[in-house]
Protein backbone atom coordinates (compact mmCIF):
# COMPACT_ATOMS: atom_id res chain seq x y z
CA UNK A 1 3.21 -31.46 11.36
CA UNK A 2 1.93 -27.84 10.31
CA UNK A 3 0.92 -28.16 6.45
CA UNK A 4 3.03 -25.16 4.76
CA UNK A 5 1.18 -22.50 3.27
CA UNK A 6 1.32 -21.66 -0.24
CA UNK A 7 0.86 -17.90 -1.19
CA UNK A 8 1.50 -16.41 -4.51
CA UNK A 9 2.47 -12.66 -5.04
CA UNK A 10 1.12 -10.96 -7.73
CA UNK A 11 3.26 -7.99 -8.60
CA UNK A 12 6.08 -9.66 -6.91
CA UNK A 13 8.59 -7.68 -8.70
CA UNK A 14 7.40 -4.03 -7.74
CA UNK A 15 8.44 -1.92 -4.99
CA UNK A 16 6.44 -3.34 -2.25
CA UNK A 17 5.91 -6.55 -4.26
CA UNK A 18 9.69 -7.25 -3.43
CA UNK A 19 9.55 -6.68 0.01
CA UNK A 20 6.23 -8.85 0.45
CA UNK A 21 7.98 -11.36 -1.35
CA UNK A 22 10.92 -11.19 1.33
CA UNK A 23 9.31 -10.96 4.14
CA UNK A 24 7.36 -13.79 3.34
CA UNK A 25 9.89 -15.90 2.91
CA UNK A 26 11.47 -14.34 6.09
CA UNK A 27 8.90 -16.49 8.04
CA UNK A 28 10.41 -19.39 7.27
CA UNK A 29 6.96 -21.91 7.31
CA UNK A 30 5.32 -20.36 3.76
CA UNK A 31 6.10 -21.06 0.06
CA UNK A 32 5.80 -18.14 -1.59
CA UNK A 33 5.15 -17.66 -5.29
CA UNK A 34 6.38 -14.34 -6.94
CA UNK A 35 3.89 -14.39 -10.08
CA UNK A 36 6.08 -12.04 -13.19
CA UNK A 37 5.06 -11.37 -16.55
CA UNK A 38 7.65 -13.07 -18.22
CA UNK A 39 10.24 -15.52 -16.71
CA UNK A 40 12.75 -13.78 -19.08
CA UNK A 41 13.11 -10.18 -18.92
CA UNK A 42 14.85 -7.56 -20.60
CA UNK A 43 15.49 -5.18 -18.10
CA UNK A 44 18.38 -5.74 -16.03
CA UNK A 45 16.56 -4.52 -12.38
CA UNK A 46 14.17 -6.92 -12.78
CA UNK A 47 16.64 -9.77 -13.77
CA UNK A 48 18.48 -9.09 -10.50
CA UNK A 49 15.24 -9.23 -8.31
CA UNK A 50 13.82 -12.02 -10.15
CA UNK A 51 17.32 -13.79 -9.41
CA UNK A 52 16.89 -12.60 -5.82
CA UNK A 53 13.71 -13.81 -5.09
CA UNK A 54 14.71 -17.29 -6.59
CA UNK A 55 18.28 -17.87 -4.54
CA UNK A 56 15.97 -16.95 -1.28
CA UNK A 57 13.21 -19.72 -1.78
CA UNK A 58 10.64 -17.92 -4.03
CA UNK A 59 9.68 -20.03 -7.01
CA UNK A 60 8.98 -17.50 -9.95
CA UNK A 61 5.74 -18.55 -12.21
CA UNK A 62 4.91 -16.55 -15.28
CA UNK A 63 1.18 -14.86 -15.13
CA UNK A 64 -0.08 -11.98 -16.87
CA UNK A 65 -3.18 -9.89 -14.86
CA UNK A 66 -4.54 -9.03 -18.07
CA UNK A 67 -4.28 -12.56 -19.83
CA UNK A 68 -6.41 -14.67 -17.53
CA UNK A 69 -5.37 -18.17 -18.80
CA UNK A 70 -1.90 -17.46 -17.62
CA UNK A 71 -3.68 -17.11 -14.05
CA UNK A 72 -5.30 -20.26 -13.48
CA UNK A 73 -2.14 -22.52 -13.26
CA UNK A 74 -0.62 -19.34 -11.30
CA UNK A 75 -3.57 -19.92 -9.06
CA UNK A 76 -3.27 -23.94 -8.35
CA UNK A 77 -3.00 -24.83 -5.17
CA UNK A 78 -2.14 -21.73 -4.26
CA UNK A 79 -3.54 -20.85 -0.20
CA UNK A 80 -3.24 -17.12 -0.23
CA UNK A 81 -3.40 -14.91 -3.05
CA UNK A 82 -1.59 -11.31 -2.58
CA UNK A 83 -1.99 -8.49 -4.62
CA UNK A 84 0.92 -5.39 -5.07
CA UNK A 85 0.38 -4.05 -7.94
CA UNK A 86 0.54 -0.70 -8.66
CA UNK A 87 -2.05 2.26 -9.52
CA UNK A 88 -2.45 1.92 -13.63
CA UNK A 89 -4.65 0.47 -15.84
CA UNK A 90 -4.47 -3.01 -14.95
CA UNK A 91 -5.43 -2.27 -11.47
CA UNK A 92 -9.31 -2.96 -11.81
CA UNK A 93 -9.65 -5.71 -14.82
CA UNK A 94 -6.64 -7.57 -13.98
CA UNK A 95 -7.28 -7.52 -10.16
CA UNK A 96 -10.73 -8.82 -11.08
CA UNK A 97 -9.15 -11.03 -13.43
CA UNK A 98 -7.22 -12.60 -10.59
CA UNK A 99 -10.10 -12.88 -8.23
CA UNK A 100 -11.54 -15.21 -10.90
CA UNK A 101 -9.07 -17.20 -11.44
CA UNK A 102 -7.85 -17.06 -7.58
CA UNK A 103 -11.96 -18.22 -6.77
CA UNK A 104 -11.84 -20.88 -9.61
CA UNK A 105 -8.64 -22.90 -8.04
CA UNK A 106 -10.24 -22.94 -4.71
CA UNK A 107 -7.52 -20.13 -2.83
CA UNK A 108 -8.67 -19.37 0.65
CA UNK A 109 -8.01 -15.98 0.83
CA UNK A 110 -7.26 -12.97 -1.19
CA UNK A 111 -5.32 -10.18 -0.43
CA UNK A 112 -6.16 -6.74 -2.30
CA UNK A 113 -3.74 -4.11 -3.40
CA UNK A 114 -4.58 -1.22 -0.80
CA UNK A 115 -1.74 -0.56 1.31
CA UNK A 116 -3.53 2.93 2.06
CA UNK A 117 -5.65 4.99 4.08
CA UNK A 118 -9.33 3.25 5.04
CA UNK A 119 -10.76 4.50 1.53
CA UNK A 120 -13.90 2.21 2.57
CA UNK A 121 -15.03 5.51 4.14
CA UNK A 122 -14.03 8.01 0.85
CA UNK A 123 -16.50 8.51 -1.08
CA UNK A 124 -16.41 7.78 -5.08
CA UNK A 125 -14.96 10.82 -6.44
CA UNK A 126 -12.56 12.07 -3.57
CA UNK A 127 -9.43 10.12 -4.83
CA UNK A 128 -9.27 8.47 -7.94
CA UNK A 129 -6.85 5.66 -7.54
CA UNK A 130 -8.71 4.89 -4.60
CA UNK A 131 -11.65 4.71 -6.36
CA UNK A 132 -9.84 1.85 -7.71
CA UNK A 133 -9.60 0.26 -4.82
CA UNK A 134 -12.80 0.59 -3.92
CA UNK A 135 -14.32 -0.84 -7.00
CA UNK A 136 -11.52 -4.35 -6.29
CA UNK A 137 -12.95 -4.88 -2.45
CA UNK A 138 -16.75 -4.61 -4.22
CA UNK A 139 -16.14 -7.27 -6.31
CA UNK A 140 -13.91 -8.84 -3.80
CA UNK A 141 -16.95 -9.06 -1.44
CA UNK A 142 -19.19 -10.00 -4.46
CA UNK A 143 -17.26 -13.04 -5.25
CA UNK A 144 -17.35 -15.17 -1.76
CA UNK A 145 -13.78 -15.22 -1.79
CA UNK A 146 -12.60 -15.24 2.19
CA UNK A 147 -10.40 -11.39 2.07
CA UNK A 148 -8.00 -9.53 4.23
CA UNK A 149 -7.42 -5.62 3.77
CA UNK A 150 -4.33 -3.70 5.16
CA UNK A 151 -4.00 -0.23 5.58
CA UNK A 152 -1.10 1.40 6.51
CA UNK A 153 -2.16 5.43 6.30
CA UNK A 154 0.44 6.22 3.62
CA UNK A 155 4.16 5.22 3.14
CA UNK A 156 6.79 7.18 4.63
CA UNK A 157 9.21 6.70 1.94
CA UNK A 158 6.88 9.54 0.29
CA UNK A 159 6.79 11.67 3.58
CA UNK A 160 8.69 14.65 1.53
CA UNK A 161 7.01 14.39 -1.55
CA UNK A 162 3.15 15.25 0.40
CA UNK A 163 2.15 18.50 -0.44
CA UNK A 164 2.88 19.26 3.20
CA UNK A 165 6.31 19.94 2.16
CA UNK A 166 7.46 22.59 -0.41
CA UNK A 167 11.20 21.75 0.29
CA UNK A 168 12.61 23.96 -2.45
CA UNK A 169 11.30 26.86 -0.72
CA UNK A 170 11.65 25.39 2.60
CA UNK A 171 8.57 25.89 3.22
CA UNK A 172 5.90 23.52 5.45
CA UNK A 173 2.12 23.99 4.00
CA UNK A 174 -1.10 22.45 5.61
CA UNK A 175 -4.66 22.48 5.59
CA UNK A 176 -7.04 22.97 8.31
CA UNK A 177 -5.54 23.32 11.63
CA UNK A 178 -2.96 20.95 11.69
CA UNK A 179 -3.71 19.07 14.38
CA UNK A 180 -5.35 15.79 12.48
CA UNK A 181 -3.51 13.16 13.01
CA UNK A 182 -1.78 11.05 10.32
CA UNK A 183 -1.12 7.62 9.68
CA UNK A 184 2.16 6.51 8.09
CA UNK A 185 4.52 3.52 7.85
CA UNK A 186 7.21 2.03 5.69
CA UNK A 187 6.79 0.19 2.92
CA UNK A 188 9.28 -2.33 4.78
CA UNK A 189 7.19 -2.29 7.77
CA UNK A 190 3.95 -2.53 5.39
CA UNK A 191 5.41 -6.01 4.67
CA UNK A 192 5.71 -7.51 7.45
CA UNK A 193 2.57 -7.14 8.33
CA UNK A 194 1.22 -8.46 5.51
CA UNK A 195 3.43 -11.51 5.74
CA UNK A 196 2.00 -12.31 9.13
CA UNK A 197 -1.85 -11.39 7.80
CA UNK A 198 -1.79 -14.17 5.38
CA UNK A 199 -1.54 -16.83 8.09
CA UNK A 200 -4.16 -14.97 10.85
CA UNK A 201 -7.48 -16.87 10.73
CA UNK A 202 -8.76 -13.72 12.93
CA UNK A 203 -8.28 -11.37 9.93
CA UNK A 204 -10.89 -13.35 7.58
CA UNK A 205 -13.04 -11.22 6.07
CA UNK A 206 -11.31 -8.48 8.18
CA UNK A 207 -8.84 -4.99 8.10
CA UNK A 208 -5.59 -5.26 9.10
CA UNK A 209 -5.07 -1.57 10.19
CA UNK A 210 -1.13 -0.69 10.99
CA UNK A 211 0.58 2.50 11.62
CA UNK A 212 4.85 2.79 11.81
CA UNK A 213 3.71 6.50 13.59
CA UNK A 214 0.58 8.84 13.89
CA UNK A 215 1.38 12.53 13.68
CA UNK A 216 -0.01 15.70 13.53
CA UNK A 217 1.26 17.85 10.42
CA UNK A 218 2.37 20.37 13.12
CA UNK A 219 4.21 17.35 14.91
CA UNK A 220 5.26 15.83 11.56
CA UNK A 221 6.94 19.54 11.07
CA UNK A 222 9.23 19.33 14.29
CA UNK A 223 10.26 16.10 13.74
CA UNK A 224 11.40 17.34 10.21
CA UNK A 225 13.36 19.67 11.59
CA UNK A 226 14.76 18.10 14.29
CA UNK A 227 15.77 15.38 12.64
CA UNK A 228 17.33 17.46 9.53
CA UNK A 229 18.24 20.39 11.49
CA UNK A 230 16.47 22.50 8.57
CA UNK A 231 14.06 25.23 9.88
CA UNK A 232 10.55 25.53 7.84
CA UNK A 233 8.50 28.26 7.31
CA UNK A 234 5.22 27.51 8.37
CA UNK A 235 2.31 28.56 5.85
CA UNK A 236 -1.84 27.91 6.07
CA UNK A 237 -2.92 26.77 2.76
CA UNK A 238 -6.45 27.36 4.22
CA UNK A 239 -9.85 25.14 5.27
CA UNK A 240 -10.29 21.56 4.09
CA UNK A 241 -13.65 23.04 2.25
CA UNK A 242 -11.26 25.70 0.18
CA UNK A 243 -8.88 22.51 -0.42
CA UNK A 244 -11.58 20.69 -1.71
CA UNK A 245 -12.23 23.19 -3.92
CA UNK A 246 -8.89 23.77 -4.70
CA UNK A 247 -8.83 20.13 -5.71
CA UNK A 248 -12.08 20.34 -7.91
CA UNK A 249 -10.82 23.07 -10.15
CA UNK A 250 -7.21 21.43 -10.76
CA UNK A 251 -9.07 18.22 -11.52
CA UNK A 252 -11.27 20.08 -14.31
CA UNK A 253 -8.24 21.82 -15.51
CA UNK A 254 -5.30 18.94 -15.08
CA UNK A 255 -3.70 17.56 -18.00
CA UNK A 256 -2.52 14.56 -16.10
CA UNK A 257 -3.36 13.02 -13.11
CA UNK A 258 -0.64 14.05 -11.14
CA UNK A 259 -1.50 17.23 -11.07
CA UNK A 260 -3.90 16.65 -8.42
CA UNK A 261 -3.98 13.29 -7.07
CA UNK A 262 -1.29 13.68 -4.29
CA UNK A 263 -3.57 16.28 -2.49
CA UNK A 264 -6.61 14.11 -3.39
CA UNK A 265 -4.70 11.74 -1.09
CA UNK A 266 -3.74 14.34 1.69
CA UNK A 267 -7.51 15.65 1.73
CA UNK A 268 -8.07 11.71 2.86
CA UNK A 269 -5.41 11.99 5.58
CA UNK A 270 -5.57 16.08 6.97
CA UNK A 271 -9.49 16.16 6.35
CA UNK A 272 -9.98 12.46 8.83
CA UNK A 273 -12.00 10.82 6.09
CA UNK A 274 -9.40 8.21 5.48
CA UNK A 275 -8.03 7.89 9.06
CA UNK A 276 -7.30 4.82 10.66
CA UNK A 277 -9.46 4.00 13.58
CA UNK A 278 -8.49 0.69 14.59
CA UNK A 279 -4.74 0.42 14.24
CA UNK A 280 -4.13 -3.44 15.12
CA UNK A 281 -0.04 -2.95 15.82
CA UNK A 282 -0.10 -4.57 19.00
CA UNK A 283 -1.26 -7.45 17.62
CA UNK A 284 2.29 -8.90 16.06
CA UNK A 285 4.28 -7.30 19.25
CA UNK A 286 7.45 -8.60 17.50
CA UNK A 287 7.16 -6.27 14.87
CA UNK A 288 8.83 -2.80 15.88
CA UNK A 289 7.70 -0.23 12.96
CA UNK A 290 10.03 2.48 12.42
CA UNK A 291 8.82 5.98 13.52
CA UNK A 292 9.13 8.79 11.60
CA UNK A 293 11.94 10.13 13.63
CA UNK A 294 13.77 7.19 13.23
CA UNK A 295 13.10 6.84 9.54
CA UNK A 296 13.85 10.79 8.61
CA UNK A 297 17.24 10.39 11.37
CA UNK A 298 18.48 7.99 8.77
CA UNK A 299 18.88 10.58 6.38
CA UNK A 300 15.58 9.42 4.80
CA UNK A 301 14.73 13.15 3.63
């Protein structure tokens, strides 16, 4: 008989968290731990996904990333450890927070929050929640703890917020020529991948690289308007090298980070830096990821 495998979510109640969380659970053979800060809560969203969670199978266990006593009994006997926690201030100390505590109660693997383009190949400086990232897998390596990674390019849901699109004006804007491809999936697609990565011994120490669909910006365009029947105006923004530069002088300028972090993240995907060169879909055949088409045909736009 196949000893089930214990694996607690950290961030369980976030976008993605709650999807990992399902999906997990989903596979029928895991126990799955969705890690909150507080069993009680005083938000009503999180009451219902908290209650969710719980009348599927998950067994909710109170941890706080930045308190690490709270992460050691959240930790015990615990196989897999995945991260989904979102880019903010906890994302560096109380990741590292968790590795410790993850390394401490003898967990077998760790699974980082990236869920992004291959930012192993940016370079400090080009994107600075990635930089984030980054600095997690470092001391990720550093520890000895056995690791997975998956990248997924970048999530669909956000398809219409990329700088690509200036839908107000109706207007489609790129850099370059257009013709790099781009990686992208759903964050429900995201998750099942990551709930079959957690049981792969192949992925130790390893990427898991997915993609839902790879597209052009010109090809991402015409499937925009075919699926929406909405024509866009096509406008050049320019060379990656006067994007770059574009980017540097909003960064020097920018009040907030917004301002210039969701073309720090195209730069990674039209410039190839961040591209995906090993996408591994083929090896879960039983997932079939959604294609842009099919996601923006949904009235996804």
């Amino acid at each position: 008989m196949t000893t089930k495998l214990t694996v607690l979510v950290a961030g369980a109640t976030g976008m993605l968290g709650t999807k990992i969380v399902s999906a997990l659970l989903d596979k029928g053979n895991i126990d799955v731990r969705a890690m909150v800060r507080s069993l009680d809560d005083s938000k009503e969203e999180n009451r219902q996904k908290k209650g969710a969670m719980k009348t599927k199978g998950a067994t909710l266990i109170a941890g706080d990333l930045m308190q690490p006593e709270t992460l050691l009994p959240a930790c015990a006997g615990v196989d897999v450890v995945v991260s989904a926690i979102g880019n903010n201030e906890v994302t560096v100390p109380g990741q590292k927070n968790l590795i410790d505590a993850a390394k401490q109660q003898g967990v077998k693997r760790f699974i980082p929050s990236d869920y992004s383009v291959d930012y192993r190949k940016l370079d400090y400086g080009d994107n600075d929640n990635l930089d984030k990232r980054k600095e997690v897998f470092e001391y990720l390596q550093q520890s000895g703890l056995e690791y997975t990674l998956v990248l997924n390019g970048a999530f669909m849901e956000f398809i219409t917020y990329m700088p690509l699109f200036d839908l107000k004006n109706q207007i489609f804007q790129y850099w370059g020529d257009g013709e790099m491809p781009l990686d992208l999936t759903t964050t429900d697609d995201t998750a099942k991948y990551v709930a079959e990565a957690v049981s792969d011994p192949d992925l130790a120490n390893m990427a898991l690289e997915v993609a839902g669909d790879t597209l052009t910006s010109k090809q991402l365009k015409a499937i925009y308007e075919g699926a929406t029947g909405s024509k866009l105006t096509e406008k050049s923004l320019g060379s990656i090298a006067e994007m770059q530069a574009w980017i540097t002088a909003k960064k020097a300028s920018a009040k907030t980070l917004n301002e210039y972090v969701f073309h720090q993240y195209m730069y990674a995907m039209v410039s190839g830096k961040g591209k995906l060169d090993t996408i591994g879909n083929d090896r879960y055949p039983h997932i079939k990821p959604i294609t842009v088409k099919q996601f923006l045909s949904k009235g996804n736009s």
